[in-house]
Every structure is written in structure tokens, then in C-alpha cells.
Protein backbone atom coordinates (compact mmCIF):
# COMPACT_ATOMS: atom_id res chain seq x y z
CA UNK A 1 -50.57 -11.37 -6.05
CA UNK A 2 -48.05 -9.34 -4.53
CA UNK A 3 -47.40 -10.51 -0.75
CA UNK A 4 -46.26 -7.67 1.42
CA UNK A 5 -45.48 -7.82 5.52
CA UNK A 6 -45.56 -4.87 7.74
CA UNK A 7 -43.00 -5.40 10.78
CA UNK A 8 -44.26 -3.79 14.32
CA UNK A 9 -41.98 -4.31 17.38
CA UNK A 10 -44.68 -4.98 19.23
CA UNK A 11 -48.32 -5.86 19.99
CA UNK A 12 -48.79 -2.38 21.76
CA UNK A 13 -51.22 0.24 20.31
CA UNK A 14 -49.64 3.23 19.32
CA UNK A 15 -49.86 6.05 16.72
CA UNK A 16 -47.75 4.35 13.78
CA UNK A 17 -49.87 0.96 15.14
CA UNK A 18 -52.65 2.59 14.06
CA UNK A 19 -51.51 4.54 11.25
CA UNK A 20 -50.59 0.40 9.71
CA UNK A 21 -53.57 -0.70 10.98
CA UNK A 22 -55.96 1.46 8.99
CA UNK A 23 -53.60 1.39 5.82
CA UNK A 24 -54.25 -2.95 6.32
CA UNK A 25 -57.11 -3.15 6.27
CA UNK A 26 -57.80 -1.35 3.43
CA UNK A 27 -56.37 -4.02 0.99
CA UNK A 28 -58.23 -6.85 2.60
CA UNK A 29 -59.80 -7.61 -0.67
CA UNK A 30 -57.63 -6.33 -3.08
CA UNK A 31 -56.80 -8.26 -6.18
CA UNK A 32 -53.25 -7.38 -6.33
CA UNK A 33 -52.18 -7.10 -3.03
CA UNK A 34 -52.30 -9.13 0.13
CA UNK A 35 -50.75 -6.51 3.06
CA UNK A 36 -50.33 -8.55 6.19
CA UNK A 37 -48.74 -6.90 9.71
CA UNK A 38 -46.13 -8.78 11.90
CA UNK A 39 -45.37 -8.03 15.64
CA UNK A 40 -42.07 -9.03 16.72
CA UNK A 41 -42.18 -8.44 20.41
CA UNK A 42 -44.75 -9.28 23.20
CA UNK A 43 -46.01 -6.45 24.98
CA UNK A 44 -48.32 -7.03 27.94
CA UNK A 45 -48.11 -2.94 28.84
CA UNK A 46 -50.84 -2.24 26.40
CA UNK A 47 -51.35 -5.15 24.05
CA UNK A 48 -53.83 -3.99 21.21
CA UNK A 49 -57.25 -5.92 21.04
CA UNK A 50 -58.64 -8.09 18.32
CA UNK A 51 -60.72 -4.98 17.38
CA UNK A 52 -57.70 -2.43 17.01
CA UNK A 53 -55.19 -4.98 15.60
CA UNK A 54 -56.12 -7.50 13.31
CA UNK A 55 -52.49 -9.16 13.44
CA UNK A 56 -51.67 -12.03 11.27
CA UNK A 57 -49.04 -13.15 12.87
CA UNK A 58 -47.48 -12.30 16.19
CA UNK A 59 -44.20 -13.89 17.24
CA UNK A 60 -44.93 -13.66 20.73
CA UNK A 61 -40.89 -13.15 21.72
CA UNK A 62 -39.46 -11.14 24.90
CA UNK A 63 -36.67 -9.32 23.07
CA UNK A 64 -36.39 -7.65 19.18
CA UNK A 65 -33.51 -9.79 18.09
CA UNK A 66 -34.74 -13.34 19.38
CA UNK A 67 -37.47 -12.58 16.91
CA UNK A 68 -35.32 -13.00 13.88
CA UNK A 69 -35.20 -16.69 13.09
CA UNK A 70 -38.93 -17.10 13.54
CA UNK A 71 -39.31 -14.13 11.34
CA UNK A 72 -36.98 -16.00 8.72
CA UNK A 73 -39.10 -18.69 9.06
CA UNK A 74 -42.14 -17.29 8.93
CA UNK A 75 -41.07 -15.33 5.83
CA UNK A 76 -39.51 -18.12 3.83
CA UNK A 77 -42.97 -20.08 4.17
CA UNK A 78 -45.57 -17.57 3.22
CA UNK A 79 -43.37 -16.51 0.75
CA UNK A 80 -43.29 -12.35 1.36
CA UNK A 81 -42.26 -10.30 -0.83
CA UNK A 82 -41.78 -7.00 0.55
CA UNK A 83 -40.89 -5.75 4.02
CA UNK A 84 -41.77 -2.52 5.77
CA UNK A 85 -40.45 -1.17 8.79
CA UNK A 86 -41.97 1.22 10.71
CA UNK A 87 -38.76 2.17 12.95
CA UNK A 88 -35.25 2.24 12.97
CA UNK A 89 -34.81 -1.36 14.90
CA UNK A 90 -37.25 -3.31 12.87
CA UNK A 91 -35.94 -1.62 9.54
CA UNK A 92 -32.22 -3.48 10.46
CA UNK A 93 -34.10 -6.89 11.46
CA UNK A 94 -35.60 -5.95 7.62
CA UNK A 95 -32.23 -6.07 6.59
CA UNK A 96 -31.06 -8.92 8.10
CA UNK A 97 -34.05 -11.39 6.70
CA UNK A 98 -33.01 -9.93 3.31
CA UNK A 99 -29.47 -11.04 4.06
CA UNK A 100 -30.19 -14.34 4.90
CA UNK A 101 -32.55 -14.87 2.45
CA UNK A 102 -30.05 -14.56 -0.17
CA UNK A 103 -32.20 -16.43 -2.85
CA UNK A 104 -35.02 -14.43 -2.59
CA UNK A 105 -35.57 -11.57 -3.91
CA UNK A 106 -37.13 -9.55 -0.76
CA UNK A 107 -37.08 -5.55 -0.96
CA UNK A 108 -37.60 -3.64 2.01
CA UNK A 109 -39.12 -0.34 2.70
CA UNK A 110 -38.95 1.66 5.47
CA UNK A 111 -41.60 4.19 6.86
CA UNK A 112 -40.75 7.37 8.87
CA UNK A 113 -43.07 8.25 11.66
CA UNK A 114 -41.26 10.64 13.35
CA UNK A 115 -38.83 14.01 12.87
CA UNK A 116 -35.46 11.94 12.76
CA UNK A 117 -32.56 15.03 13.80
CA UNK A 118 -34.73 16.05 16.70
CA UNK A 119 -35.34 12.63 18.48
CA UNK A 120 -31.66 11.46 17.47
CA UNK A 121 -30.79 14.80 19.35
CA UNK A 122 -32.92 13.63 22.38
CA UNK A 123 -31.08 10.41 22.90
CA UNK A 124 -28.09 9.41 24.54
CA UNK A 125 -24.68 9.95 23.23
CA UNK A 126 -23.74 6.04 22.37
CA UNK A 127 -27.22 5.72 21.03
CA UNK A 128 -26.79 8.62 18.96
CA UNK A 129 -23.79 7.71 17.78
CA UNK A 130 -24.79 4.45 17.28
CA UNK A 131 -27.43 5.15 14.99
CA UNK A 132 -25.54 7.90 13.12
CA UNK A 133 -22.97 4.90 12.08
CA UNK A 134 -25.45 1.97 11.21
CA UNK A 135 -28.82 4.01 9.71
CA UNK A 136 -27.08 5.58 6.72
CA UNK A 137 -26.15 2.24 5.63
CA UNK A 138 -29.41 0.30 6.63
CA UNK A 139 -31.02 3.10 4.71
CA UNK A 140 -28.42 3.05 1.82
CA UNK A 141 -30.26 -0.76 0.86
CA UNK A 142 -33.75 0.07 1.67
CA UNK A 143 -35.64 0.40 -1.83
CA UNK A 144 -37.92 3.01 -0.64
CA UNK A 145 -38.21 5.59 2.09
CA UNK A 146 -42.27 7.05 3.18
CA UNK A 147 -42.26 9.77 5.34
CA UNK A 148 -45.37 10.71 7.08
CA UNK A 149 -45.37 14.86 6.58
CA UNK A 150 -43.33 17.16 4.44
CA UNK A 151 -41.45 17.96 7.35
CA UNK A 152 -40.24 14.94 8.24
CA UNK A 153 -38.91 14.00 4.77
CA UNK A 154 -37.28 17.61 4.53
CA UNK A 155 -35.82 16.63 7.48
CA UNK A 156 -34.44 13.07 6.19
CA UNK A 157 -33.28 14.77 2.96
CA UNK A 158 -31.33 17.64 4.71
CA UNK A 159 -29.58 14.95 6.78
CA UNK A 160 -28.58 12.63 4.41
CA UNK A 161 -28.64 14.01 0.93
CA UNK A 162 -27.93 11.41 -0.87
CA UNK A 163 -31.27 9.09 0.27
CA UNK A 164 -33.50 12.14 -1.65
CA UNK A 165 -34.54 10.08 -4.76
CA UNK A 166 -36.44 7.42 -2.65
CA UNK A 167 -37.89 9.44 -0.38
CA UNK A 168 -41.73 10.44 -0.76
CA UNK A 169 -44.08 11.88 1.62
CA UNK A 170 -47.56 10.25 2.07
CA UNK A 171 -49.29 11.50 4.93
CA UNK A 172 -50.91 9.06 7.86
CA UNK A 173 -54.50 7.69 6.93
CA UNK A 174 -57.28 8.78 9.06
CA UNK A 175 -60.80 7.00 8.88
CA UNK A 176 -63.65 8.48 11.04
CA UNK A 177 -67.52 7.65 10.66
CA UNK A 178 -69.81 9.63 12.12
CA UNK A 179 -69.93 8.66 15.50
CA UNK A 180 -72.62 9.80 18.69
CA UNK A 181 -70.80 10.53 22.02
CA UNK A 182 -70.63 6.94 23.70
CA UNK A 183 -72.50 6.76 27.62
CA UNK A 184 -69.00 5.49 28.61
CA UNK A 185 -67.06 8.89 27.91
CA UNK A 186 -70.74 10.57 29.94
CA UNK A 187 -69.68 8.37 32.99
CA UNK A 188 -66.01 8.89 33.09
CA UNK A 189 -66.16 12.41 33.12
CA UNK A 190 -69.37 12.35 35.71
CA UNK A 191 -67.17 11.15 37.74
CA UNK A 192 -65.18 13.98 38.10
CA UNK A 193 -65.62 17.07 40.02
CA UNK A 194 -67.27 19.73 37.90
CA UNK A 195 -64.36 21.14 35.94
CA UNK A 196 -64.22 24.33 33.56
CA UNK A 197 -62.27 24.31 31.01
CA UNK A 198 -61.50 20.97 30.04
CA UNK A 199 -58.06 20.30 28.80
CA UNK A 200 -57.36 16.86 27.07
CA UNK A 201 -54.04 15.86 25.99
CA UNK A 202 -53.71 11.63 24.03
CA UNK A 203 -50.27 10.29 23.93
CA UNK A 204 -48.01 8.23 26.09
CA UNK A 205 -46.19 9.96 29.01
CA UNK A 206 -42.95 10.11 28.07
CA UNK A 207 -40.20 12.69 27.33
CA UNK A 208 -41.30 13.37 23.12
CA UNK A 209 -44.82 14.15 24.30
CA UNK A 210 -43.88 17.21 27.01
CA UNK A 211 -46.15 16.97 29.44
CA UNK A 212 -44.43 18.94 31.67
CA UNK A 213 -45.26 22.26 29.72
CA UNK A 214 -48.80 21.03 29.50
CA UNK A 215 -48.54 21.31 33.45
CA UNK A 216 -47.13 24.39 33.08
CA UNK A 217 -50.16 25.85 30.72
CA UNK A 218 -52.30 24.30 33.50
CA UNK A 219 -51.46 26.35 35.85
CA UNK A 220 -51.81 29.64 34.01
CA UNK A 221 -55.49 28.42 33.03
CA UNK A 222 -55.97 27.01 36.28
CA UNK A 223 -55.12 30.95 37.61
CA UNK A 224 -57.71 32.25 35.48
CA UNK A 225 -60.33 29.51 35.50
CA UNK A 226 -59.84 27.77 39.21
CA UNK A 227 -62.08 24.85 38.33
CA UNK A 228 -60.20 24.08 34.91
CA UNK A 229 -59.03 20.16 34.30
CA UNK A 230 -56.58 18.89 32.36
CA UNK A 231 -57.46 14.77 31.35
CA UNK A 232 -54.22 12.67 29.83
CA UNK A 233 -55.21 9.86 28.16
CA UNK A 234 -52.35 7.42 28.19
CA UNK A 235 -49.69 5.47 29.90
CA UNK A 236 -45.66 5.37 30.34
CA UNK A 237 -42.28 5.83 31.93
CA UNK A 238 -42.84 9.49 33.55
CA UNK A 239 -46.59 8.82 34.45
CA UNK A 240 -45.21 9.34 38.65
CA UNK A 241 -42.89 11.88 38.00
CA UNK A 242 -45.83 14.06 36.32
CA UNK A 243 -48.31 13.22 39.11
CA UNK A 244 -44.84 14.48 41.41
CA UNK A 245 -44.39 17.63 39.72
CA UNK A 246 -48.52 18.22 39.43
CA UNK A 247 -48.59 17.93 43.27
CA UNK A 248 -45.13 20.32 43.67
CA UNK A 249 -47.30 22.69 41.52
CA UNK A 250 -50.58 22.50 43.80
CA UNK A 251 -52.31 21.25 40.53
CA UNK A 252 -53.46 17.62 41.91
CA UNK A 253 -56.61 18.70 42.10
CA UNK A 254 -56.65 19.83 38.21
CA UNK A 255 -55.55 16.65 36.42
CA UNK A 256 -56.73 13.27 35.61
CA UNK A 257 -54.32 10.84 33.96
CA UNK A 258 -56.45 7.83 32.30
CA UNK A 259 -54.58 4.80 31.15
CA UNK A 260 -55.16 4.48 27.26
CA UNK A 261 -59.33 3.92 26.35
CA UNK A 262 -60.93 2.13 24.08
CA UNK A 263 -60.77 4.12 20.53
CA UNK A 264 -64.69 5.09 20.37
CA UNK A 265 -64.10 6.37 23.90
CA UNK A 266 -61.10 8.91 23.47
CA UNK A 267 -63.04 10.46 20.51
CA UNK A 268 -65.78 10.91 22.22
CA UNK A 269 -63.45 12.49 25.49
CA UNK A 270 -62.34 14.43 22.75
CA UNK A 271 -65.45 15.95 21.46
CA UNK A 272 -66.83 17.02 25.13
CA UNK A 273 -63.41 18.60 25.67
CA UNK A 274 -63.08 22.24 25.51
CA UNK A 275 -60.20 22.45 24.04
CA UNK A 276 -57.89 19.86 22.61
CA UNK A 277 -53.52 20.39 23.91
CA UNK A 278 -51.28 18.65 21.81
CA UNK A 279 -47.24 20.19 23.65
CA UNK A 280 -44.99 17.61 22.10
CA UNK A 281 -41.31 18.54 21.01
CA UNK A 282 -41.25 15.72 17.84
CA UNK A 283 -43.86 14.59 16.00
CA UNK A 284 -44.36 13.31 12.36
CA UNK A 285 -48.06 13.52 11.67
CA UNK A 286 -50.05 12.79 14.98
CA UNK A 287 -53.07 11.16 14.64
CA UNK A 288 -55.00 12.05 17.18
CA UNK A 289 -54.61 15.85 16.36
CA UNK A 290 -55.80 14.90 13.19
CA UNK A 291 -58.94 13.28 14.90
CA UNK A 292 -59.21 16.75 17.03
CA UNK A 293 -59.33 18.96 14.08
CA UNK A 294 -61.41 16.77 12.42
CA UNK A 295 -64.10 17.42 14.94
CA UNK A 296 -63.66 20.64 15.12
CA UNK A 297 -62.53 21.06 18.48
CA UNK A 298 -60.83 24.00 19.75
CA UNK A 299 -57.32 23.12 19.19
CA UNK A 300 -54.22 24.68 21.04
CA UNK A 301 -51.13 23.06 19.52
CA UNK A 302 -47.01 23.29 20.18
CA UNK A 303 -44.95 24.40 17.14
CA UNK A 304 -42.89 21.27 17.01
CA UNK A 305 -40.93 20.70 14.28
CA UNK A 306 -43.33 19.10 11.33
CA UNK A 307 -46.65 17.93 11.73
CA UNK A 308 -48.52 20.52 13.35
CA UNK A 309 -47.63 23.27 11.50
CA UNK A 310 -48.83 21.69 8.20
CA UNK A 311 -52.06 20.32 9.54
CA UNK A 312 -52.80 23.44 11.20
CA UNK A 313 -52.69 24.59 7.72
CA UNK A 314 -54.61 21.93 5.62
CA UNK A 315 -57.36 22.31 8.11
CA UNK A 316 -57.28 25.62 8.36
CA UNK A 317 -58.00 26.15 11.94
CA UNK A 318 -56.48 25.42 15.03
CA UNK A 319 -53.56 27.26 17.09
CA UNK A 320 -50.09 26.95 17.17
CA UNK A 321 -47.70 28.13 20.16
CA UNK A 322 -43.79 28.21 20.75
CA UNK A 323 -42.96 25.42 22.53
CA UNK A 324 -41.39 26.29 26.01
CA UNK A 325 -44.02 29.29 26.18
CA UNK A 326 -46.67 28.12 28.27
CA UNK A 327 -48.08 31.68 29.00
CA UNK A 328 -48.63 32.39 25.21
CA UNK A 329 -50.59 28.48 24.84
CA UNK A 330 -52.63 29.15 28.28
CA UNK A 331 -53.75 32.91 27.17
CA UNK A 332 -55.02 31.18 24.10
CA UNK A 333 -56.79 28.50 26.17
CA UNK A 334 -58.40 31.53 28.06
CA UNK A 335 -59.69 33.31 24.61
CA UNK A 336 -61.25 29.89 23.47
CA UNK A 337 -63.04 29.03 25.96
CA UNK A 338 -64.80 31.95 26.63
CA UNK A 339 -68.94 31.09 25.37
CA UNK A 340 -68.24 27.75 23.74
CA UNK A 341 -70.97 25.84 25.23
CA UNK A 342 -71.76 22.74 22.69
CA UNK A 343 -69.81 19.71 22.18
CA UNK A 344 -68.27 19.51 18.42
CA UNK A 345 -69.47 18.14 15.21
CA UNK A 346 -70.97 14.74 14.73
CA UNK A 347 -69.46 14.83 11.40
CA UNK A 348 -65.76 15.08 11.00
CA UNK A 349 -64.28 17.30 8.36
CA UNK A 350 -61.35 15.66 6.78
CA UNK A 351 -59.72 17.45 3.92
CA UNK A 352 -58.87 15.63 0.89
CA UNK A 353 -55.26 15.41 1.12
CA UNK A 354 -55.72 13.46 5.02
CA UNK A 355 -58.71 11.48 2.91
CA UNK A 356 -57.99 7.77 4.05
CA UNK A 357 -59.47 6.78 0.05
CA UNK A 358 -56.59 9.32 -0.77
CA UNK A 359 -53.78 8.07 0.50
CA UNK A 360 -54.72 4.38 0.21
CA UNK A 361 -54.74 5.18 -3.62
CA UNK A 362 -51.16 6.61 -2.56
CA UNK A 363 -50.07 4.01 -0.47
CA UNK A 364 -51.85 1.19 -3.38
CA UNK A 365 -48.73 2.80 -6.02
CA UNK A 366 -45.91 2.68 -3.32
CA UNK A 367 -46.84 -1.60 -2.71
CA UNK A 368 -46.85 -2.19 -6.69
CA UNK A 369 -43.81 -0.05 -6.70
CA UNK A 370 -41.50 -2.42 -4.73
């Protein structure tokens, strides 16, 4: 049996947590394969529940790097075969087990989450340059390279050339049953002031997720449509300064910032919205828009470089914007909302290439692979 260990920096619940999550669990009884997930780093920000994680192991440390000799450890004595990294930092740790394991024979994969030029772009000069000096070599010994959308392994490819034989796209995994609207998303949102349209935005608060423009499109609804609300699901760094620059706006009255729910919860939030905003400026393949369209919510999405654009496509509905055009994303708002008076389907609508039997089958080859 083929032993393979995901690496996670931390215990915190996040898009590619889920995305290795899901992909997990679907081997828990295969023959060939046992897939087990590692967290390096303790997180007690937003530290995923028995429920949304089922970890195997969980170093418990403070900082990334202290992690590595417990990781050696840990890997030497269950006997791993395979490692995959799901960013840039675990991906070197990868390396560095592989390195000093020299007996073993260890490969190590690495999957891409996000659009790599634009967030390099978006960080700071020594960072950048860091990474521009140490990720075409850690990528140089990597056996294989997944990248979540088209886009994002275009992107990879047009940046470093010479990595295109091992890249492959397989897109993220999304499994959702038929699910009722749950009495806990009915009392959240009774406790509101009446509010017409609502707006709901999932991600953390932080600079790749823009909600700054989604304040912006607020306030063009919120011209047309004075009782409109915009509801943020989730937590992080800029959480004040967006609260600061609702209030500068005179919008404090229009938004609602939740810390992250309970999955069942944020689908259901999801479904009673009236229309789904998704304004990041990067993105791979984001779940949760996935989820959106899958419902068949109304869907108002920015034209970040890949991910959107393609899943606006494979669904075949939903609305793209250009990003730093608020006016153009709130008009559209306006236009959707307009009669839509029922919640969205019961039943999601997945389409066969986002099928999580699909790319399980996918993901199945790319284990027996390494």
C-alpha cells in the first residue's frame, strides 16, 4: 500500500484545508492507498474541528521550521512515501525531510492553490525576491506539480518554462448533499434588521480577498436599495480597518462581518442570500464560489486572474466584473435582484468536470503516479 502525507501549515480551516480534506477522505478505504494529512503549526485563530479536519497527526508547534525534526520523525516511523505540499513554505520543509532522509526514497509533490505572478507581485520586495531565488529550485526537485485551474498552471508554465512537463491541472473537489436550510442560518439573519438585497461575501479579510471594493459596490447598491446588507463571513488581519472604512463610508449600518460558521451554516447563509459577491484580486479555484453556483444563486463575481472566469464558464451562469469597477458589479447587483423572491435549489448542480467522483479518479492516478 502506497503511504502518502499531505503537509498543512496549520490546523486552521481554509479553502486548500478543505480542498485536502475532501480529497482524504475519499481514500479512507482504498486498497492501494492510505492518504493521511499533517499540520505543522498550531493555530488557535480558527483551529478546524474534529468534523472539518480529520487530522492524523498534528505537530502541535508555534513556528513552521521547529516542526521539522518531529516531522522527520514522524515520517521515518510510519514510513511515508510521498509528500505533498500545499504552499510554498511547507513544499521547502518537503524538501528538507527528503534531504535528510537520504536513504529513503521519498518524492514530493507540490499543489498550487493560488495564481503564483499575481500574489508574488503583492508581496514585499525581500519576500519577492526571496522566493524568486529559492522556488525555482525547490520546484526544480519536486516530482510533480497540481495546479488547481487552467489558469493557474498557465500561469506557472509562463513563469518558469522549464517546470511544463510536470505540471497538470486537476481542479478542487467539491462534495455537496442535498441539504435543507439549517434553523441556525433562520436565527442569525432574524437577528438582523430587515435588509434588501442581501449581499454575502466567504473568505478571510485580508488584502487577496478585496473587500474594500466589495464596500465600494455596497454603497452603489446601498444608493439604490437603502435597506441592502452586505454579510462577510470570515475572520483576519484587516477585519478593523474594513469596519473603519465602512463607517468613513456611512455604510455601518449595511454590513455584518461574522467570524467563520460552521460549514452547514454558511451554505445555508448562502442559499437565503440574494446574491452571492466573490471581489478577490487572486484566486486559484475558490471553493465557496463553486458552492454558490452550485446552488444556483445569483452570482456577481470579480474577473481575477483564473478561477472565476473558467467556472463562470463550466457552470454556465453567473457574472463576471472588472475588478476595480464597482459601479459596473453594483448595476449588476441592481438587475438581479429585481423579483427574485425564493431561496435557491435544494439540489446543487455540479458539472462533471467539478464532480468530486471525477477528480478523485484524477487525483487516485496522480498518488500511484509518484
Amino acid at each position: 500500500m502506497k503511504k502518502i502525507l499531505f503537509l498543512l501549515p496549520s490546523n486552521s480551516f481554509g479553502g486548500a484545508e478543505n480542498v485536502t480534506y475532501i480529497v482524504r477522505n475519499q481514500f479512507r478505504n482504498d486498497t492501494e492507498l492510505d492518504v493521511q494529512v499533517c499540520s505543522l503549526v498550531k493555530d488557535l485563530s480558527r483551529p478546524c474541528t474534529a468534523d472539518e479536519a480529520p487530522i492524523a497527526h498534528s505537530l502541535d508547534k508555534r513556528q513552521t521550521w521547529a516542526a521539522i525534526p518531529r516531522l522527520i520523525a514522524l515520517v521515518a516511523k510510519c514510513k511515508y512515501e510521498s509528500l505533498i505540499a500545499v504552499d510554498e513554505p511547507t513544499l521547502v520543509i518537503a524538501l528538507f525531510v527528503k534531504l535528510l532522509l537520504p536513504l529513503s526514497s521519498i518524492t514530493v509533490a507540490y499543489i498550487l492553490h493560488n495564481t503564483l505572478s499575481v500574489r508574488l507581485k503583492r508581496c514585499s520586495y525581500l519576500r519577492r525576491l526571496g522566493w524568486s531565488l529559492v522556488l525555482p529550485l525547490a520546484l526544480k526537485y519536486t516530482r510533480s506539480i497540481v495546479c488547481v485551474s487552467k489558469g493557474a498552471a498557465n500561469d506557472l508554465a509562463t513563469m518558469l518554462p522549464a517546470l511544463a512537463d510536470k505540471i497538470t491541472t486537476i481542479y478542487n473537489p467539491v462534495f455537496l448533499p442535498p441539504i435543507n436550510i439549517c434553523p441556525e442560518s433562520r436565527n442569525f439573519l432574524n437577528n438582523l434588521p430587515p435588509s434588501f438585497p442581501l449581499i454575502v461575501s466567504v473568505g478571510r479579510i485580508v488584502e487577496q480577498k478585496n473587500h474594500i471594493e466589495a464596500l465600494r459596490i455596497l454603497r452603489s447598491v446601498a444608493s439604490v436599495f437603502p435597506a441592502s446588507r452586505l454579510l462577510i463571513i470570515g475572520s483576519g488581519s484587516l477585519k478593523h480597518y474594513l469596519m473603519q472604512q465602512a463607517s468613513s463610508m456611512g455604510l455601518e449600518e449595511n454590513i455584518t462581518i461574522s467570524d467563520p460558521l460552521p460549514k452547514p451554516q454558511v451554505l445555508s447563509l448562502i442559499r437565503l442570500s440574494d446574491v452571492f459577491l466573490h471581489t478577490a484580486l487572486w484566486e486559484g479555484l475558490p471553493t465557496v464560489l463553486i458552492e454558490a453556483l452550485a446552488y444556483q444563486v445569483p452570482v456577481v463575481v470579480g474577473d481575477c486572474p483564473s478561477g472565476p472566469s473558467e467556472l463562470v464558464s463550466l457552470f454556465e451562469s453567473g457574472h463576471l466584473y472588472s475588478l476595480g469597477f464597482p459601479e459596473s458589479a453594483a448595476s449588476k447587483i441592481c438587475s438581479l435582484v429585481q423579483g427574485r423572491s425564493s431561496v435557491s435549489s435544494t439540489l446543487p448542480q455540479i458539472p462533471i468536470e467539478l464532480d468530486y467522483r471525477t477528480i478523485c479518479n484524477l487525483y487516485r492516478n496522480f498518488f500511484l503516479s509518484l
